[in-house]
C-alpha atoms as a PDB file:
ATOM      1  CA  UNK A   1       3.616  -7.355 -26.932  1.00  0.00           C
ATOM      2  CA  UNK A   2       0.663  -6.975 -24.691  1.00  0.00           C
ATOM      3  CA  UNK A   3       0.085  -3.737 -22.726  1.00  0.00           C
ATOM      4  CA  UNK A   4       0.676  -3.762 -19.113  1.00  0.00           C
ATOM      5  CA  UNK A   5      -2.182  -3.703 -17.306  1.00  0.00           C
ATOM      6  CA  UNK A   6      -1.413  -2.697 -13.148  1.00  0.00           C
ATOM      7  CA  UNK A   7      -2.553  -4.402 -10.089  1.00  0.00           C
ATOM      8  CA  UNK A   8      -3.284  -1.535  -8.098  1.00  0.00           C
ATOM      9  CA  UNK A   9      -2.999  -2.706  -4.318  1.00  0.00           C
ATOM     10  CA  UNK A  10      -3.678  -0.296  -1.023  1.00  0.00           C
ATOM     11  CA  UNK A  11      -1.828  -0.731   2.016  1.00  0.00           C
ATOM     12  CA  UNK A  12      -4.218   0.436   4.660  1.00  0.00           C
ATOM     13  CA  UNK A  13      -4.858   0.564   8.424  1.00  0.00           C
ATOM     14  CA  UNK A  14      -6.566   3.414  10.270  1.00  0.00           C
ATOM     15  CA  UNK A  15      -4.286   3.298  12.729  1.00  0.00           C
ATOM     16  CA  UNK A  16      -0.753   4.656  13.110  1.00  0.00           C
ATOM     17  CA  UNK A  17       2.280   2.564  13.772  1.00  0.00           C
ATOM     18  CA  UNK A  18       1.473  -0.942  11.847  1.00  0.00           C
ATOM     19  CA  UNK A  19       4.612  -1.053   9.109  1.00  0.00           C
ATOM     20  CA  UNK A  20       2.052   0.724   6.297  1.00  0.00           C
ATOM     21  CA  UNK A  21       4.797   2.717   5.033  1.00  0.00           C
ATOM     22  CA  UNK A  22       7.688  -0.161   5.615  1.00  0.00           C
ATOM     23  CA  UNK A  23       5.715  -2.122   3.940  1.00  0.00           C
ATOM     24  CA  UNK A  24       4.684  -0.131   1.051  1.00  0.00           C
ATOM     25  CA  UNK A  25       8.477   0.062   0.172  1.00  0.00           C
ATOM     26  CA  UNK A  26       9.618  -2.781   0.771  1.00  0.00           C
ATOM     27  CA  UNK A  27       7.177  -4.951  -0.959  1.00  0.00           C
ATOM     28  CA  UNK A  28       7.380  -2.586  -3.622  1.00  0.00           C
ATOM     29  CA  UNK A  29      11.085  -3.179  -3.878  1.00  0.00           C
ATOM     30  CA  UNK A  30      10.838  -6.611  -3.542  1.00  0.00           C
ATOM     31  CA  UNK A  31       8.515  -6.864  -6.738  1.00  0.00           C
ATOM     32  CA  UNK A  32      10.604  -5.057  -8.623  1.00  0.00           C
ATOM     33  CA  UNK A  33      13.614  -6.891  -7.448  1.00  0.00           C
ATOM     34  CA  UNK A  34      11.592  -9.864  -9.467  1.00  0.00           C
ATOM     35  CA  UNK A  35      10.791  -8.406 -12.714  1.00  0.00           C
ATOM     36  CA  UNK A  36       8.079  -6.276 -12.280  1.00  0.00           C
ATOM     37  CA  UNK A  37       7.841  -2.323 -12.993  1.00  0.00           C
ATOM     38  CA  UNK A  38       6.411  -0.857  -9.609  1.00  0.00           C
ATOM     39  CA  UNK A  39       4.951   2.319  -8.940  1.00  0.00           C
ATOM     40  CA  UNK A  40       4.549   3.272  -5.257  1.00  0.00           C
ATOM     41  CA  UNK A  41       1.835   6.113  -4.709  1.00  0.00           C
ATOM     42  CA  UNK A  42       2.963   8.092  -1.425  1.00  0.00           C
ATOM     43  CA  UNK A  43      -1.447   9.092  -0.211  1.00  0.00           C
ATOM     44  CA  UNK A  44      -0.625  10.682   3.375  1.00  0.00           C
ATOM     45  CA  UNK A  45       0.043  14.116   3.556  1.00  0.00           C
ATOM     46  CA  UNK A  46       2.682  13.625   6.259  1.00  0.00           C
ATOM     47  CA  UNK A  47       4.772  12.261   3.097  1.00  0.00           C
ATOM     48  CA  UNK A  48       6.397   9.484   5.018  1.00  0.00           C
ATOM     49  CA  UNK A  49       6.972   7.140   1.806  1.00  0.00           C
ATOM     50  CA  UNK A  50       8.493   9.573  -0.036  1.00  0.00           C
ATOM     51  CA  UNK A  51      10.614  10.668   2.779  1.00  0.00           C
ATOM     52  CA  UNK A  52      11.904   7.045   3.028  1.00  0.00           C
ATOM     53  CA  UNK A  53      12.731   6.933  -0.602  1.00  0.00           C
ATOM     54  CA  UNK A  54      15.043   9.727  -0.186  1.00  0.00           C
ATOM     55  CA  UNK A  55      13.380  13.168  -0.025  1.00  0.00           C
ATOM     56  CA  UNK A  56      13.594  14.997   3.231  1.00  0.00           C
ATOM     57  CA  UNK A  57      12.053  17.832   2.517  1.00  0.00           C
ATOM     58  CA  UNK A  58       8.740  16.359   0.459  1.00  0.00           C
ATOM     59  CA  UNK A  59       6.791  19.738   1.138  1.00  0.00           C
ATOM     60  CA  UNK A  60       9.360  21.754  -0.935  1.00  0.00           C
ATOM     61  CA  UNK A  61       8.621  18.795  -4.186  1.00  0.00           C
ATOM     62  CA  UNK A  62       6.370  19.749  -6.637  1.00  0.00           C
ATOM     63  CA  UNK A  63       4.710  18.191  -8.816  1.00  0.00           C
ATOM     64  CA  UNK A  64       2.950  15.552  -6.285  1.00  0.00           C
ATOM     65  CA  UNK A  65      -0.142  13.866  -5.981  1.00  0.00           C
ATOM     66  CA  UNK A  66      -2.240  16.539  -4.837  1.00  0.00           C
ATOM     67  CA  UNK A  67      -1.280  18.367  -8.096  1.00  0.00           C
ATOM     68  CA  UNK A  68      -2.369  15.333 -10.423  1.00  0.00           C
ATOM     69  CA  UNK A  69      -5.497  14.929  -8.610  1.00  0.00           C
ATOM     70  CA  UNK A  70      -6.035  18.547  -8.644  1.00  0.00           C
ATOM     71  CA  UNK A  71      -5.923  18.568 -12.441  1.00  0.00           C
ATOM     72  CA  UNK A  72      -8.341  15.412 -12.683  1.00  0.00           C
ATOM     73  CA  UNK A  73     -10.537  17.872 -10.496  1.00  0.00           C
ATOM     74  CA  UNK A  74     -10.357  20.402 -12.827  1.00  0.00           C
ATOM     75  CA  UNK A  75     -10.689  18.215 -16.343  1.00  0.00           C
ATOM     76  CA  UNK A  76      -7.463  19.345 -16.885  1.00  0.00           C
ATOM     77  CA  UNK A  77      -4.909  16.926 -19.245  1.00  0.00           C
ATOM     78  CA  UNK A  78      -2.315  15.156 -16.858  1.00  0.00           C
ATOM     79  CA  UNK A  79       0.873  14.349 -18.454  1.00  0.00           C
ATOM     80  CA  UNK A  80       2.349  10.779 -18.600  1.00  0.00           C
ATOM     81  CA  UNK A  81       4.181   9.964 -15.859  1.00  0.00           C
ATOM     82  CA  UNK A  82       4.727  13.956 -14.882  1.00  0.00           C
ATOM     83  CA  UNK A  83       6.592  13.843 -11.536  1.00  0.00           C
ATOM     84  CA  UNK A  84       6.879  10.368 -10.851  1.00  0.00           C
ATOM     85  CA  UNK A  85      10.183   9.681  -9.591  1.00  0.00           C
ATOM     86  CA  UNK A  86      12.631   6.532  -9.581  1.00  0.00           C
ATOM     87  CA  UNK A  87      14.502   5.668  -6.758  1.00  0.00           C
ATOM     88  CA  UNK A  88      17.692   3.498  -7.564  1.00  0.00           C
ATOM     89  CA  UNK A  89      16.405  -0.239  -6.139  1.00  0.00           C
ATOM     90  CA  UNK A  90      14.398   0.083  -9.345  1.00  0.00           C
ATOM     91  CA  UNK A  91      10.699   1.283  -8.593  1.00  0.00           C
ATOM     92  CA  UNK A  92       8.909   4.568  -9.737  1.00  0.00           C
ATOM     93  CA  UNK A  93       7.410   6.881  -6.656  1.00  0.00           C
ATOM     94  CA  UNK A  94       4.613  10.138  -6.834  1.00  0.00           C
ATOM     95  CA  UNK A  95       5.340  11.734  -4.019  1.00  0.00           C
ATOM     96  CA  UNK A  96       3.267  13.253  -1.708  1.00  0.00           C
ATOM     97  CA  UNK A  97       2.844  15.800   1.017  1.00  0.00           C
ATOM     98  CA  UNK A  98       0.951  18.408   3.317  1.00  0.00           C
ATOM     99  CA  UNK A  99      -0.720  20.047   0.098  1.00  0.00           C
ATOM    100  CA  UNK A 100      -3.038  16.485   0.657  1.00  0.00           C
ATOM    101  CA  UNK A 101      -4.403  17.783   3.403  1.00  0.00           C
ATOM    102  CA  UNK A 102      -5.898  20.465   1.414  1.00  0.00           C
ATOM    103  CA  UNK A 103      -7.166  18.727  -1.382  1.00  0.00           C
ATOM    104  CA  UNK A 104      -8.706  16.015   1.185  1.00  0.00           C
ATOM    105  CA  UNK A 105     -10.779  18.917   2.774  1.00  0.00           C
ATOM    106  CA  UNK A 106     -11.917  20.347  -0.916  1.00  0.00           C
ATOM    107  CA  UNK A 107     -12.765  16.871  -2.067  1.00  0.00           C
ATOM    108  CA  UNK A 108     -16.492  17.254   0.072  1.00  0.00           C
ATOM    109  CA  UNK A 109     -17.775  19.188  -3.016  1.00  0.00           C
ATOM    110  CA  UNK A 110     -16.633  17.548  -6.105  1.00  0.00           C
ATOM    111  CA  UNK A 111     -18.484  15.464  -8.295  1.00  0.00           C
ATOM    112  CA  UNK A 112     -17.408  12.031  -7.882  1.00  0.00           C
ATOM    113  CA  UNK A 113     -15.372  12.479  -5.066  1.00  0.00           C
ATOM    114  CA  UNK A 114     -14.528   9.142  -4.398  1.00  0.00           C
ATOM    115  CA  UNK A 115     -13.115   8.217  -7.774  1.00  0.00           C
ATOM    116  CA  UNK A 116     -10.430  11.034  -8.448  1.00  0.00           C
ATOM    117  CA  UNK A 117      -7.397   8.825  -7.003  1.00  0.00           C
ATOM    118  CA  UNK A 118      -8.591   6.001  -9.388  1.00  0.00           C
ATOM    119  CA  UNK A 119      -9.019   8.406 -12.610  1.00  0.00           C
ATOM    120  CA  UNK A 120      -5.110   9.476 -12.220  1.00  0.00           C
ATOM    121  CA  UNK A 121      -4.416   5.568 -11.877  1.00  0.00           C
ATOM    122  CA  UNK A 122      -5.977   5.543 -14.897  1.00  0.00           C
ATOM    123  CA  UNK A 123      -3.518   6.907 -16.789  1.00  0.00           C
ATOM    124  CA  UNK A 124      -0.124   5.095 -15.642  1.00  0.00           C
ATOM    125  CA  UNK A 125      -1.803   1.508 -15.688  1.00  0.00           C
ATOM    126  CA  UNK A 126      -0.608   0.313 -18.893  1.00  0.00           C
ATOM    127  CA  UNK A 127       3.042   1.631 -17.886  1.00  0.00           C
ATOM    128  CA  UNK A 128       3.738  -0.742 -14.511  1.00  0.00           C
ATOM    129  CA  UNK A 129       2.821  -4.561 -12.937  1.00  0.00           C
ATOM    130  CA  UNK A 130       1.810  -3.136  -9.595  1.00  0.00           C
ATOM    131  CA  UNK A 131       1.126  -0.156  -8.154  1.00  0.00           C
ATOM    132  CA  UNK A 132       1.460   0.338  -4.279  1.00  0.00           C
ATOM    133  CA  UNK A 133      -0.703   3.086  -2.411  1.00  0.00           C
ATOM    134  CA  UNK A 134       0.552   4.190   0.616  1.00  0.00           C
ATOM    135  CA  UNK A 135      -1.885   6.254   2.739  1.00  0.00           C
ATOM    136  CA  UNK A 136      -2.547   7.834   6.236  1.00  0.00           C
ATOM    137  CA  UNK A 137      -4.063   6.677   9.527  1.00  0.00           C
ATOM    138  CA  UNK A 138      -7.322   7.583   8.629  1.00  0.00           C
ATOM    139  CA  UNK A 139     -10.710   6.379   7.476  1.00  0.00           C
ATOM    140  CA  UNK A 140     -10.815  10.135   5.371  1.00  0.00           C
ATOM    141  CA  UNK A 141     -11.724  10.702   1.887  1.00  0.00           C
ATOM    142  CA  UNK A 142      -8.179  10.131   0.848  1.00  0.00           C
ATOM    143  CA  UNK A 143      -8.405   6.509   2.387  1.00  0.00           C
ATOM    144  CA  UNK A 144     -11.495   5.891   0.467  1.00  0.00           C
ATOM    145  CA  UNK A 145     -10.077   6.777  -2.846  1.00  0.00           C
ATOM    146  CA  UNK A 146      -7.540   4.431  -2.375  1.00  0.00           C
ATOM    147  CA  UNK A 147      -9.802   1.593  -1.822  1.00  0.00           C
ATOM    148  CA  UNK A 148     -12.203   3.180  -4.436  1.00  0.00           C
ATOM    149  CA  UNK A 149      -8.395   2.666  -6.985  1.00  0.00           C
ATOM    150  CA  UNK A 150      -7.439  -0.535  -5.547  1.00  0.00           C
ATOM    151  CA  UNK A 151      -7.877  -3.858  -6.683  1.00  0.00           C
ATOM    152  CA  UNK A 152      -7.028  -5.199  -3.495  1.00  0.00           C
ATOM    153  CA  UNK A 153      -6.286  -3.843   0.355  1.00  0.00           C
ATOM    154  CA  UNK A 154      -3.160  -5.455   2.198  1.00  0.00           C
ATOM    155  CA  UNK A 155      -3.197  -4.809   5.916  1.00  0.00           C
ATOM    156  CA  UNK A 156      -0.710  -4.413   7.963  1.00  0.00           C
ATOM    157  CA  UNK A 157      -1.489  -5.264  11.798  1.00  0.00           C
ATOM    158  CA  UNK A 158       0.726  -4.919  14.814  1.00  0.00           C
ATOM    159  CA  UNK A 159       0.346  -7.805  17.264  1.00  0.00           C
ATOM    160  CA  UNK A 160      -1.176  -5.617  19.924  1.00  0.00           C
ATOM    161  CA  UNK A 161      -4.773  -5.274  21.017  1.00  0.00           C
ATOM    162  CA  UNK A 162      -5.683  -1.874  19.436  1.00  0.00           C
ATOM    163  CA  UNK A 163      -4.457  -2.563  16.650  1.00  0.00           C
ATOM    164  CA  UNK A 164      -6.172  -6.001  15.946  1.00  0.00           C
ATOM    165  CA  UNK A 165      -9.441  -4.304  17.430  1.00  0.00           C
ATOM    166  CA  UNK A 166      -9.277  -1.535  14.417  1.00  0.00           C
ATOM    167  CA  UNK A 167      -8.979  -4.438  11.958  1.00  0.00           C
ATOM    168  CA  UNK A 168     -12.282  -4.151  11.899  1.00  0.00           C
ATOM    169  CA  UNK A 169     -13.423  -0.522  11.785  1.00  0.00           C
ATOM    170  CA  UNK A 170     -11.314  -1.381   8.514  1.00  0.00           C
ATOM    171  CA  UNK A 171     -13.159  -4.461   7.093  1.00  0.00           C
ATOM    172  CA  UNK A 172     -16.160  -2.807   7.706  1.00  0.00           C
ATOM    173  CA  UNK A 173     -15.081   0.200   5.631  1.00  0.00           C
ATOM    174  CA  UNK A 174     -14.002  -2.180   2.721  1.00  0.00           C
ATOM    175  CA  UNK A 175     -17.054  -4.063   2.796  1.00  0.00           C
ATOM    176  CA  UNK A 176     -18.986  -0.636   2.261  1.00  0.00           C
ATOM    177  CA  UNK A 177     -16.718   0.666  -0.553  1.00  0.00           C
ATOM    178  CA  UNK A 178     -16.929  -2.793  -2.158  1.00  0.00           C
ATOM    179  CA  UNK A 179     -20.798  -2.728  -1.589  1.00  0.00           C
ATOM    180  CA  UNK A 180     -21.615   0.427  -3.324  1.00  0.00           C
ATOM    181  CA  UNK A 181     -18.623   1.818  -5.677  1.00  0.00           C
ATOM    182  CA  UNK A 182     -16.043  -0.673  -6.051  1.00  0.00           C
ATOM    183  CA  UNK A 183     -17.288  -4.285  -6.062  1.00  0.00           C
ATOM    184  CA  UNK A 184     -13.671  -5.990  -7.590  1.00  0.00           C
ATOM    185  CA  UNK A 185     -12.328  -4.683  -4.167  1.00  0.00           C
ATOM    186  CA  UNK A 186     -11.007  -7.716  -2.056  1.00  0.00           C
ATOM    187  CA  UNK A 187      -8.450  -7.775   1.322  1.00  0.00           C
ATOM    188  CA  UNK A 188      -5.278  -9.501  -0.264  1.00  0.00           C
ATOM    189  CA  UNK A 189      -3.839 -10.611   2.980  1.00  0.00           C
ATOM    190  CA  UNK A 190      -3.078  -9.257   6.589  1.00  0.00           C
ATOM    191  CA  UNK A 191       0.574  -8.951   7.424  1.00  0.00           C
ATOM    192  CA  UNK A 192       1.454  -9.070  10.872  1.00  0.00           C
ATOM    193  CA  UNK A 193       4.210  -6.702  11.577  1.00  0.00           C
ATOM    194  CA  UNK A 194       6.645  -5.842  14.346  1.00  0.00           C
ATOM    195  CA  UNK A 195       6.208  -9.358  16.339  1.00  0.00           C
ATOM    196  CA  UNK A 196       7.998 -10.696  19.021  1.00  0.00           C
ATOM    197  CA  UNK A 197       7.887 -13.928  19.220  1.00  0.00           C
ATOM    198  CA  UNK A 198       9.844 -14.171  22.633  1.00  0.00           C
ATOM    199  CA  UNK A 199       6.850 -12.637  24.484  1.00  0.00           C
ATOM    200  CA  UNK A 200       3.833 -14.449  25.621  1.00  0.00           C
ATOM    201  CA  UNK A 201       1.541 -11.677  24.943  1.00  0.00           C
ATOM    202  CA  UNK A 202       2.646 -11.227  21.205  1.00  0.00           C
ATOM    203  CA  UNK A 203       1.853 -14.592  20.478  1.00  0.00           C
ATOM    204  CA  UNK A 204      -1.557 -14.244  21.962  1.00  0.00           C
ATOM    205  CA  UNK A 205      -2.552 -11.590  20.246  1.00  0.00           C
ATOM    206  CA  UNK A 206      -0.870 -12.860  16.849  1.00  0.00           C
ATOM    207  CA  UNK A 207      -3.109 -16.568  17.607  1.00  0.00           C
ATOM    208  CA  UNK A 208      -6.195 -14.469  18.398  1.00  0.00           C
ATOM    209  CA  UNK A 209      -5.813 -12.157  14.877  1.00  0.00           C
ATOM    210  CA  UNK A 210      -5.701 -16.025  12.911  1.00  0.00           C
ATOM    211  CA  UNK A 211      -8.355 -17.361  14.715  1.00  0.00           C
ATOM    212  CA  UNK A 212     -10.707 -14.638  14.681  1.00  0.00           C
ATOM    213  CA  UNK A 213     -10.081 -13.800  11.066  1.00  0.00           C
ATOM    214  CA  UNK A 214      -8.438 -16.539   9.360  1.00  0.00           C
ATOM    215  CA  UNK A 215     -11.365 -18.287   8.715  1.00  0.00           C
ATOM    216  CA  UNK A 216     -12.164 -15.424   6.195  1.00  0.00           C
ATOM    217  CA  UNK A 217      -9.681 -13.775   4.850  1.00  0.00           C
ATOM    218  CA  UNK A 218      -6.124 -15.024   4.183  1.00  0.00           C
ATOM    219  CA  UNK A 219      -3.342 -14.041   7.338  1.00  0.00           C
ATOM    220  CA  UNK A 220       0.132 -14.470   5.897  1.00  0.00           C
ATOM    221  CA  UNK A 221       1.805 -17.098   7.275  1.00  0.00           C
ATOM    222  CA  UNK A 222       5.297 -15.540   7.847  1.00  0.00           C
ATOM    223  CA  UNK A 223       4.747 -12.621  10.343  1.00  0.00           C
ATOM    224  CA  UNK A 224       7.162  -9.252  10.446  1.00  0.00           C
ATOM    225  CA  UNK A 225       9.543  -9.694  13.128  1.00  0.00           C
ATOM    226  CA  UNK A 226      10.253  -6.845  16.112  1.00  0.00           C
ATOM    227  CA  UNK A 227      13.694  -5.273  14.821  1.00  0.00           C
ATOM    228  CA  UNK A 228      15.645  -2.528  15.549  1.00  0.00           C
ATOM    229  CA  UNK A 229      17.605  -2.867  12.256  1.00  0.00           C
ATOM    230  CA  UNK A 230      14.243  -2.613  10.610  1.00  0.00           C
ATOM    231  CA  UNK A 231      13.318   0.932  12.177  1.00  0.00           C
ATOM    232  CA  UNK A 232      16.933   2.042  10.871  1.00  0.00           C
ATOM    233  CA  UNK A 233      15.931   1.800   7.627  1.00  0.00           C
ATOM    234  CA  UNK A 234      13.663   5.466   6.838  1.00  0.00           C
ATOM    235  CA  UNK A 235      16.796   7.273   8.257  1.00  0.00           C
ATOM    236  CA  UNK A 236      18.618   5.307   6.348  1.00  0.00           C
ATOM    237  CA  UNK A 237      16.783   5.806   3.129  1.00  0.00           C
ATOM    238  CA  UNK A 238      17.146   2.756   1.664  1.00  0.00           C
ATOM    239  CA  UNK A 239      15.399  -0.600   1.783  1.00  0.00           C
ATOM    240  CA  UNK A 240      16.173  -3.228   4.288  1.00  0.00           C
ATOM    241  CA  UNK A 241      17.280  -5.764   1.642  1.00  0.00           C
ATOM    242  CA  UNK A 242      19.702  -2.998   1.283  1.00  0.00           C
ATOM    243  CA  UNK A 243      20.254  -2.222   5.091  1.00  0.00           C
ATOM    244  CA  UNK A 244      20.202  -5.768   6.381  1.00  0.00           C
ATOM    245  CA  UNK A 245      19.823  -8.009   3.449  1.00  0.00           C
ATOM    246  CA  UNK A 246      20.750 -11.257   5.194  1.00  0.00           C
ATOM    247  CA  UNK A 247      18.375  -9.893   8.256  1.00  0.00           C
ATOM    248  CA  UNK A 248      15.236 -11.975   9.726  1.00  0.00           C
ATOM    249  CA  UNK A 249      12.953  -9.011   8.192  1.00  0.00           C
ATOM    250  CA  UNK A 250      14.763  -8.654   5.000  1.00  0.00           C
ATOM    251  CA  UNK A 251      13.495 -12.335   4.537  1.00  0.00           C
ATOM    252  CA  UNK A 252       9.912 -11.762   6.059  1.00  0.00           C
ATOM    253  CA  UNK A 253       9.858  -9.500   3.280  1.00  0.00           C
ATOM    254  CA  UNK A 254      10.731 -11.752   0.612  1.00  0.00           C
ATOM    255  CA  UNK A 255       8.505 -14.433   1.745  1.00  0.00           C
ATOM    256  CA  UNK A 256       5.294 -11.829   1.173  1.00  0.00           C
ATOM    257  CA  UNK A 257       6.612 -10.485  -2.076  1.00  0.00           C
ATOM    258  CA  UNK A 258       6.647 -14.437  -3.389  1.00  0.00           C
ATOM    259  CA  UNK A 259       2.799 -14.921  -1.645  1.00  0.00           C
ATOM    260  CA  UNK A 260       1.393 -11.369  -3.205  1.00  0.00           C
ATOM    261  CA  UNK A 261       3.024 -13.134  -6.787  1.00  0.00           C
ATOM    262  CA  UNK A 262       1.719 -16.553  -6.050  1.00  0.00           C
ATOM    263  CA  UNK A 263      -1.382 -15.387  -5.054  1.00  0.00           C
ATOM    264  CA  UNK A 264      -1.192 -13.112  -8.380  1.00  0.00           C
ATOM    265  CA  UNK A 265      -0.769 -16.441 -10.825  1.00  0.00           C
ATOM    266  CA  UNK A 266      -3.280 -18.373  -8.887  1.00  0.00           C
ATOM    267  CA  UNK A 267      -6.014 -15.267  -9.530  1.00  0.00           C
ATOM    268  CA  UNK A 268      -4.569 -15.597 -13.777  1.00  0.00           C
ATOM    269  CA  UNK A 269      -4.752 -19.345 -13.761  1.00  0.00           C
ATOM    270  CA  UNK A 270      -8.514 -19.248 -12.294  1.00  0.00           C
ATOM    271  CA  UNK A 271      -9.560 -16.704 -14.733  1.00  0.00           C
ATOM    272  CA  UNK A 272      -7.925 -18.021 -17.484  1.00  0.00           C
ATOM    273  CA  UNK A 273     -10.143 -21.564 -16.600  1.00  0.00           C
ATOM    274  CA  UNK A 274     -13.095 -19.559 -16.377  1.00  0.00           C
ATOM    275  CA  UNK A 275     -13.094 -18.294 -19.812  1.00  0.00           C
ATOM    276  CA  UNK A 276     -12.248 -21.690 -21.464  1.00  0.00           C
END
């Protein structure tokens, strides 16, 4: 049987607020709720994925990432699969927290700064379909590993002004880290999260994200919906197929797990063509 071979995918937005981390985990589930062996990468030292898979105190865990990436630093081996977690809807976590912060302020003097995130990938690729990266509301050096790892960037986007005026502080970012270190890089799709559709100024915002942008780069079609049962769920520690399963975001949710695999066998089927 052929070796697994891991779509690495970043979930990124500068800015605070957009769904990053809902997303991360529930896409994450979602995939593995299909088939696929999922490994969700918590990059923000504030440790909010790993938090809502179930740790509330993720500054007390070690090993995390900053260890891992800490012995790539330092040449030293890294162990398959040392502290990765499982959470029970079926994906693998590495947690992180505040011992990032650290390691993101020592990363200005090491050789190859940029690439450290991507050399621990490295060495759990072969073990899962996708990996998720789940990182803070920065443009930092952790931020840029990730997109320096990543095969793709997903964005999630409130439908507010700020935040579709950082979208693109962001695309400019990727465009430079595609440019000059990681030239596979591509956006996989902007998710628009936390919408009301009930309110004229959501929908404006939401119209003026598609027309500015869709032209370019794909905007999912089905949007994340405003909802309160949705911000229950990192108290709750559990995903919202699990929370609210029959839910308008529990569905939203489903709909971009089948476009991110879609989009996935479309990519095969092209290169398969190619090489024929």
């Amino acid at each position: 049987m052929a070796k697994k071979k891991a779509t690495v995918i970043a979930i990124a937005n500068q800015k605070g607020g957009t769904g990053k981390t809902t997303t991360c985990e529930n896409l994450g589930i979602g995939l593995a709720d299909a088939g696929k062996a999922v490994l969700l990468i918590d990059a923000d030292p504030q440790g909010s994925l790993s938090i809502a898979l179930g740790q509330q105190r993720p500054d007390d865990l070690e090993p995390t990432l900053a260890d891992m990436m800490e012995r790539i630093i330092r040449d030293e081996p890294v162990l398959p699969c040392e502290g990765v977690l499982h959470h029970p809807e079926g994906v693998d976590y590495m947690p992180g927290n505040i011992t990032l912060s650290g390691l993101e302020a020592s990363l200005v003097n090491v050789m190859s700064r940029e690439t450290i995130l991507r050399q621990y990938l490295d060495t759990l690729k072969d073990r899962y379909d996708y990996i998720l990266l789940d990182g803070s509301p920065s443009l930092g050096m952790l931020t840029i590993n990730m997109l320096v790892a990543a095969d793709s960037v997903l964005v999630p986007v409130q439908a507010q002004y700020l935040s579709a005026k950082g979208l693109e502080q962001l695309l400019t970012t990727v465009g430079k880290v595609k440019r000059q270190i990681n030239p596979k890089l591509r956006i996989e799709g902007v998710l628009l999260t936390m919408v009301d559709g009930r309110t004229n100024y959501n929908r404006e915002i939401s119209e003026l994200i598609r027309e500015t942008y869709g032209k370019k780069i794909r905007i999912y079609d089905t949007p994340i919906p405003r909802s309160v049962r949705a911000a229950e769920i990192s108290a709750e520690r559990k995903s919202i197929f699990r929370h609210d399963p029959n839910g308008k975001v529990a569905e939203a949710y489903r709909q971009l797990t089948r476009d991110v695999l879609d989009d996935a066998a479309k990519r095969l089927k092209r290169s398969k063509e190619t090489c024929l």
